[in-house]
PDB file of N, CA and C in Angstrom:
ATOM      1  N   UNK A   1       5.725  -2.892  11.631  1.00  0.00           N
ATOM      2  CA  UNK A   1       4.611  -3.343  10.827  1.00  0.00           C
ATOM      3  C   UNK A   1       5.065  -3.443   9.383  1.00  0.00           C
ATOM      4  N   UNK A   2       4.614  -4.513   8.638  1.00  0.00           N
ATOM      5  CA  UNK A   2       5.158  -4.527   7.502  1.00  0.00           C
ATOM      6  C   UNK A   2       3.804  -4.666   6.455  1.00  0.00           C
ATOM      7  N   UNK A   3       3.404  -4.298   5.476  1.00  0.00           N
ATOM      8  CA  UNK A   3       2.537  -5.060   4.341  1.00  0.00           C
ATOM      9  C   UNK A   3       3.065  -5.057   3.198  1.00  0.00           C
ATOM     10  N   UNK A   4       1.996  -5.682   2.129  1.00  0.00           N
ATOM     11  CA  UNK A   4       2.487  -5.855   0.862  1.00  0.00           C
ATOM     12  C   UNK A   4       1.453  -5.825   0.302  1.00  0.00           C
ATOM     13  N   UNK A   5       1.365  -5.677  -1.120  1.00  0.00           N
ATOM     14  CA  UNK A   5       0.152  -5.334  -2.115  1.00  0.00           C
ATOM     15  C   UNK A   5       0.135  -6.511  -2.814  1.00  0.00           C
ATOM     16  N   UNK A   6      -0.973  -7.115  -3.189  1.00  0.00           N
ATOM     17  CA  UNK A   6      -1.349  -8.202  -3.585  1.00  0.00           C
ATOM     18  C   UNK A   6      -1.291  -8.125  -5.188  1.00  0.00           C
ATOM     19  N   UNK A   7      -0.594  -7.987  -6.243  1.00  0.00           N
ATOM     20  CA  UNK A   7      -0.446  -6.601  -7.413  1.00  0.00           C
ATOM     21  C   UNK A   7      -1.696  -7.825  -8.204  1.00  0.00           C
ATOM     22  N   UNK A   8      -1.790  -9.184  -8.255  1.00  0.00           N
ATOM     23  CA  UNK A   8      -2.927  -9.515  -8.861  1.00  0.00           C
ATOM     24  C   UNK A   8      -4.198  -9.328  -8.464  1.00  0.00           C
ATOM     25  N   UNK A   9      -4.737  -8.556  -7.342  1.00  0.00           N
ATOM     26  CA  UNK A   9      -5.935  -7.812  -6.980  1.00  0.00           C
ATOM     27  C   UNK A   9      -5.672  -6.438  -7.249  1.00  0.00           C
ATOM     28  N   UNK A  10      -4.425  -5.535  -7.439  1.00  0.00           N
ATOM     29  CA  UNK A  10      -4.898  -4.083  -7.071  1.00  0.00           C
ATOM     30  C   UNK A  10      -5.165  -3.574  -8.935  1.00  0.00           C
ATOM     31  N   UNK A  11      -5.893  -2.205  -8.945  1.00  0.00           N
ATOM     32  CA  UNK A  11      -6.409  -2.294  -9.637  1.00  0.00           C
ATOM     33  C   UNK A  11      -5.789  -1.009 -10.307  1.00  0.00           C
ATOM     34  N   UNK A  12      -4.883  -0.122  -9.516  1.00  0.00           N
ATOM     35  CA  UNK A  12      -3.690   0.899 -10.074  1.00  0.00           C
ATOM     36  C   UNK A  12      -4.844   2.105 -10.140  1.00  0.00           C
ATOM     37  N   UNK A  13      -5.723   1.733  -9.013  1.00  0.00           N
ATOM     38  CA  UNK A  13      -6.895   3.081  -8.732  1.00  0.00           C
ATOM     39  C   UNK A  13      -5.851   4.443  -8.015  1.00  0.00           C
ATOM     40  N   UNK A  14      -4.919   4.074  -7.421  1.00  0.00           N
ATOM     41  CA  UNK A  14      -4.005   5.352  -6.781  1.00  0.00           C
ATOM     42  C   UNK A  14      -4.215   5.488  -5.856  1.00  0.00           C
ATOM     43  N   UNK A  15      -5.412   4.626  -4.225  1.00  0.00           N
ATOM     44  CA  UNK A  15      -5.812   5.411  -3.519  1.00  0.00           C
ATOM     45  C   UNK A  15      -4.577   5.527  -2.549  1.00  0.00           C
ATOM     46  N   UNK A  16      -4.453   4.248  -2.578  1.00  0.00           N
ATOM     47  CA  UNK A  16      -3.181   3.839  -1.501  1.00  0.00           C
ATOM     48  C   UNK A  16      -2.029   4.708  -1.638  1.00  0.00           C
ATOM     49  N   UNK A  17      -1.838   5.673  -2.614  1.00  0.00           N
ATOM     50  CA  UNK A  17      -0.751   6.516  -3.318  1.00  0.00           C
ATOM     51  C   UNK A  17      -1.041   7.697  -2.863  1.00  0.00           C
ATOM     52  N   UNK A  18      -2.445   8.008  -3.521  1.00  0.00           N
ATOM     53  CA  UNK A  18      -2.674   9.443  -2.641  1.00  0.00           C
ATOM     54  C   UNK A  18      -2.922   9.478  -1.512  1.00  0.00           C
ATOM     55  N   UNK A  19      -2.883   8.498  -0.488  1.00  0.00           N
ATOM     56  CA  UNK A  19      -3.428   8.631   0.729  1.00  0.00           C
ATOM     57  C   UNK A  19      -1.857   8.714   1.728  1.00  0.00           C
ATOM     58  N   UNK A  20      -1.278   7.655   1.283  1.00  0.00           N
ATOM     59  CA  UNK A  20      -0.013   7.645   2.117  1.00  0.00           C
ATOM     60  C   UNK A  20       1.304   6.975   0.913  1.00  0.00           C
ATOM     61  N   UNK A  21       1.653   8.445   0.157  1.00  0.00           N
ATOM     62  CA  UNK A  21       2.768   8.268  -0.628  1.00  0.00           C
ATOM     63  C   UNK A  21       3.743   7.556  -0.111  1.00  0.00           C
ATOM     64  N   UNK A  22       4.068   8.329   1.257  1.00  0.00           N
ATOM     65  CA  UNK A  22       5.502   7.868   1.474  1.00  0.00           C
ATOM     66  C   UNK A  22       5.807   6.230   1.863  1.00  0.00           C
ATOM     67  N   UNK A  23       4.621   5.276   1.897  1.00  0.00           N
ATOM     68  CA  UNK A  23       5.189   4.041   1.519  1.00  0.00           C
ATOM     69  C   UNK A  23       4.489   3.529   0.548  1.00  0.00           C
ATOM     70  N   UNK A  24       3.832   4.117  -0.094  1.00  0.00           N
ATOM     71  CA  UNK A  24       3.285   3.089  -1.310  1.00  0.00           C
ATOM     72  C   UNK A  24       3.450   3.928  -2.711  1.00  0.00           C
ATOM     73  N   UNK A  25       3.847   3.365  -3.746  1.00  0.00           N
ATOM     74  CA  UNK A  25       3.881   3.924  -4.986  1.00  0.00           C
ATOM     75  C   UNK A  25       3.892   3.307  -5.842  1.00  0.00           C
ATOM     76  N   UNK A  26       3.638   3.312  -7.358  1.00  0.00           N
ATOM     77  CA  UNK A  26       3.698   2.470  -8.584  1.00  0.00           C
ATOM     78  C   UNK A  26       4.557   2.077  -9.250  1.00  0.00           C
ATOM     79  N   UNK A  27       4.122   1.229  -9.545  1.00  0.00           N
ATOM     80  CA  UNK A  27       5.397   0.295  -9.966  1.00  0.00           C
ATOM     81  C   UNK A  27       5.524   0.619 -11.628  1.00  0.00           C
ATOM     82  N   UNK A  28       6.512   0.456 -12.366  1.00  0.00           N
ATOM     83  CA  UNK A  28       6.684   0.676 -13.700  1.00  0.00           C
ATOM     84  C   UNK A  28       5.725   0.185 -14.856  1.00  0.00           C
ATOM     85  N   UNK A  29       5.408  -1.065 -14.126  1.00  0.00           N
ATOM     86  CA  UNK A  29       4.412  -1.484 -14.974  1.00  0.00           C
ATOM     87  C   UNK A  29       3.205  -1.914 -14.201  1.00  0.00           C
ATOM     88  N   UNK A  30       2.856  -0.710 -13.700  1.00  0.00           N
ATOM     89  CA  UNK A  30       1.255  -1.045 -13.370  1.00  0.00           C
ATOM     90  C   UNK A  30       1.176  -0.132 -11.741  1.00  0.00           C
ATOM     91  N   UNK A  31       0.887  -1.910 -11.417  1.00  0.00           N
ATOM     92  CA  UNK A  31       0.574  -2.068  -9.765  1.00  0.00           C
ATOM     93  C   UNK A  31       1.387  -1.195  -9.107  1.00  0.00           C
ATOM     94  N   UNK A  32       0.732  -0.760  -7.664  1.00  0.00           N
ATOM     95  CA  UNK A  32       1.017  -0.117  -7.039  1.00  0.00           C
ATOM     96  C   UNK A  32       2.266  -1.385  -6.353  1.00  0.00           C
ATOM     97  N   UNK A  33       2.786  -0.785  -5.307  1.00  0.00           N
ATOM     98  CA  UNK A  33       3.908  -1.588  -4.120  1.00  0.00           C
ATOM     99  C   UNK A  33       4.090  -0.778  -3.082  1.00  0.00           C
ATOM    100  N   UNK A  34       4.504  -1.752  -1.783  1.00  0.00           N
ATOM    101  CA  UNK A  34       5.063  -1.023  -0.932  1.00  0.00           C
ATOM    102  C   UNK A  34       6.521  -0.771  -0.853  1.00  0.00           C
ATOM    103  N   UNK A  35       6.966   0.345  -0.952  1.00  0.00           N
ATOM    104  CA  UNK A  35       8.406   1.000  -1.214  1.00  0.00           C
ATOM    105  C   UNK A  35       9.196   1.253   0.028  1.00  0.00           C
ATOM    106  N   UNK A  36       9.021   0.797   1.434  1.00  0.00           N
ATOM    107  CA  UNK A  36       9.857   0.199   2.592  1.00  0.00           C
ATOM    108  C   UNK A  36       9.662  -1.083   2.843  1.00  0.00           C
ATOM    109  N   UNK A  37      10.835  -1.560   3.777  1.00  0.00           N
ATOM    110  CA  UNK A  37      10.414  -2.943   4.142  1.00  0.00           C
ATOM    111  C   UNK A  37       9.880  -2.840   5.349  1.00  0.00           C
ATOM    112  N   UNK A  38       9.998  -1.647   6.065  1.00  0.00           N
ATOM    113  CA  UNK A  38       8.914  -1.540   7.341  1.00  0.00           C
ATOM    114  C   UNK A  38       8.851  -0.295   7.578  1.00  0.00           C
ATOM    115  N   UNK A  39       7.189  -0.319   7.861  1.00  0.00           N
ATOM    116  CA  UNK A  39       6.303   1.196   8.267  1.00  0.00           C
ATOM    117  C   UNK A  39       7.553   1.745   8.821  1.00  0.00           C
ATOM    118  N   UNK A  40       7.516   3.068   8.934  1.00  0.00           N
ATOM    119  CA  UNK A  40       7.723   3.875  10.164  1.00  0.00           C
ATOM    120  C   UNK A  40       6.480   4.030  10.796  1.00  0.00           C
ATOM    121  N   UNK A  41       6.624   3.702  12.379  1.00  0.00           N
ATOM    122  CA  UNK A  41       5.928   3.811  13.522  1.00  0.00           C
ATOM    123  C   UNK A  41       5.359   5.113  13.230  1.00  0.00           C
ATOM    124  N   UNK A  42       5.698   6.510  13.017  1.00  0.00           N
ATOM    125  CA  UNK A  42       4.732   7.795  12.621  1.00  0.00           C
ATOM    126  C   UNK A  42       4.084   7.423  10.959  1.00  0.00           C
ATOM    127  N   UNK A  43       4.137   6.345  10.750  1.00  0.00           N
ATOM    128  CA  UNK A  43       3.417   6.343   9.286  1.00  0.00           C
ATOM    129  C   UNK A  43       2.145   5.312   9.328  1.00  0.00           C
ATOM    130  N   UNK A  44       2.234   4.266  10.317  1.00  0.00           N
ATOM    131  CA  UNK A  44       1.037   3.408  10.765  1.00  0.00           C
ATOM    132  C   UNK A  44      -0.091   3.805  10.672  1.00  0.00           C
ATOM    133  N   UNK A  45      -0.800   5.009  10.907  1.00  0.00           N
ATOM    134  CA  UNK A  45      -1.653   4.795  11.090  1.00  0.00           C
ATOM    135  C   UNK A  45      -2.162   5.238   9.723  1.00  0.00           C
ATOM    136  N   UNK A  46      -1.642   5.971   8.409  1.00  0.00           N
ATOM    137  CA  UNK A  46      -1.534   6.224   7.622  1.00  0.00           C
ATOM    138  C   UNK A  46      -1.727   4.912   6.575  1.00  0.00           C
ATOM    139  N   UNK A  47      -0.673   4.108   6.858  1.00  0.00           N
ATOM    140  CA  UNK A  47      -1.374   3.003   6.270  1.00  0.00           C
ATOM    141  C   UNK A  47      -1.775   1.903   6.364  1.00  0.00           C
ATOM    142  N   UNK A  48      -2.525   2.308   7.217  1.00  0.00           N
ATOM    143  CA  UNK A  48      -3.691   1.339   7.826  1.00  0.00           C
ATOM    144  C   UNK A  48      -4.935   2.175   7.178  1.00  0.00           C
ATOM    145  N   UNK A  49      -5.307   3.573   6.853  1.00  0.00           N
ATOM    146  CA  UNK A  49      -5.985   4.058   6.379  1.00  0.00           C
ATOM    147  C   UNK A  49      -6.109   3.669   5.237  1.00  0.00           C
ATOM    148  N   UNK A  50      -5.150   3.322   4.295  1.00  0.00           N
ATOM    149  CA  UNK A  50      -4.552   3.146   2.712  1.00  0.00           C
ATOM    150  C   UNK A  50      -4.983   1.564   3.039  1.00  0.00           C
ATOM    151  N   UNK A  51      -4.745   0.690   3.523  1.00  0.00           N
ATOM    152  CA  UNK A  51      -4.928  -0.411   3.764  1.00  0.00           C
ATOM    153  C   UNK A  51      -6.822  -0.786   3.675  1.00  0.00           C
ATOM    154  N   UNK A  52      -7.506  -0.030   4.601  1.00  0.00           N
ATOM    155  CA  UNK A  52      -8.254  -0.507   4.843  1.00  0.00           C
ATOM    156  C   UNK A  52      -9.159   0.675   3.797  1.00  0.00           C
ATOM    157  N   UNK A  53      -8.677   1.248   3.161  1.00  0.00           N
ATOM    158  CA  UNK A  53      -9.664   2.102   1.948  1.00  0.00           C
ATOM    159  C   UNK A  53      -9.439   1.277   0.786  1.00  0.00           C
ATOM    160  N   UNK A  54      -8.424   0.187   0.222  1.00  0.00           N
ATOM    161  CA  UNK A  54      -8.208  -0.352  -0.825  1.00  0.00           C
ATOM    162  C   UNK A  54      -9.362  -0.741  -1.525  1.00  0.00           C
ATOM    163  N   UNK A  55     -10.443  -0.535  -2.286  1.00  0.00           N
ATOM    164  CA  UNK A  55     -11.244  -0.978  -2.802  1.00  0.00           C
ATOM    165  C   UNK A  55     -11.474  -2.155  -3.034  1.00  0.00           C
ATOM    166  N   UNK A  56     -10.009  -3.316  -3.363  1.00  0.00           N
ATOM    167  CA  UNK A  56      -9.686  -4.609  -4.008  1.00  0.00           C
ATOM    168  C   UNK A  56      -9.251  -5.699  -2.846  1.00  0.00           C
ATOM    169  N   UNK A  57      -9.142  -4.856  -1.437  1.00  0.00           N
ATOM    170  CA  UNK A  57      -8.959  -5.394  -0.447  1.00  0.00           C
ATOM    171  C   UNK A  57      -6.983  -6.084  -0.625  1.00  0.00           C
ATOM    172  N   UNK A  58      -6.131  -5.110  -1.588  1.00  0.00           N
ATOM    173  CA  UNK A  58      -5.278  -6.082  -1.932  1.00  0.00           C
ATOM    174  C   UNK A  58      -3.586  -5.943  -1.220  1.00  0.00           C
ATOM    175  N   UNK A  59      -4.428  -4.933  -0.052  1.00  0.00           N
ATOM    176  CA  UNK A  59      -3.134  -4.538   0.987  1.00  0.00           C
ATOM    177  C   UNK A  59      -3.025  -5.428   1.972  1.00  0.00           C
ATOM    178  N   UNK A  60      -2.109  -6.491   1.744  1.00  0.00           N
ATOM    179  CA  UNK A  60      -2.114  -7.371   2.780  1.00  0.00           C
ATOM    180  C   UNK A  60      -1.312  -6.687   4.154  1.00  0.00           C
ATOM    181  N   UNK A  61      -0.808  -7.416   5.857  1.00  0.00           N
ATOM    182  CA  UNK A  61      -0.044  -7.954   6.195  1.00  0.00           C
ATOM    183  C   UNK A  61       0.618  -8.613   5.857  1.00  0.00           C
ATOM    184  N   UNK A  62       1.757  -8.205   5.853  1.00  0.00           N
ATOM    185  CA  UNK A  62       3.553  -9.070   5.234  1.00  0.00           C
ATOM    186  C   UNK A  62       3.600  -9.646   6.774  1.00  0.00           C
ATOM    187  N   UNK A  63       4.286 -11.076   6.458  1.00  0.00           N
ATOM    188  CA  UNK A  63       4.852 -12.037   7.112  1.00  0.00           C
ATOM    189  C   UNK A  63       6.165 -11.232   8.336  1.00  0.00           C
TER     190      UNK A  63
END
């Protein structure tokens, strides 16, 4: 599973950060990102939680 953060919707609220650090974190200037190029299978469902709590809706599916 792969996603990506849409950084012109997210809004650098943190949820996606505090919810499931180990693939999402902030970027230097600002926006959050996703920091693998694919989930780990024990991290899915984690962020799918982070995904679907985004306030800005700005956690996509990556291609």
């Amino acid at each position: 599973m792969k996603l990506k953060v849409d950084e012109s919707l997210c809004i650098s609220c943190g949820y996606c950060v505090g919810v499931c650090p180990e693939v999402f974190e902030f970027s230097d200037d600002g926006p959050s990102h996703v920091k693998v190029d694919t989930i780990p299978e024990n991290l899915e469902d984690t962020a799918m939680e982070a995904k679907e709590g985004c306030p800005t809706e700005a956690i996509k599916e990556a291609d």
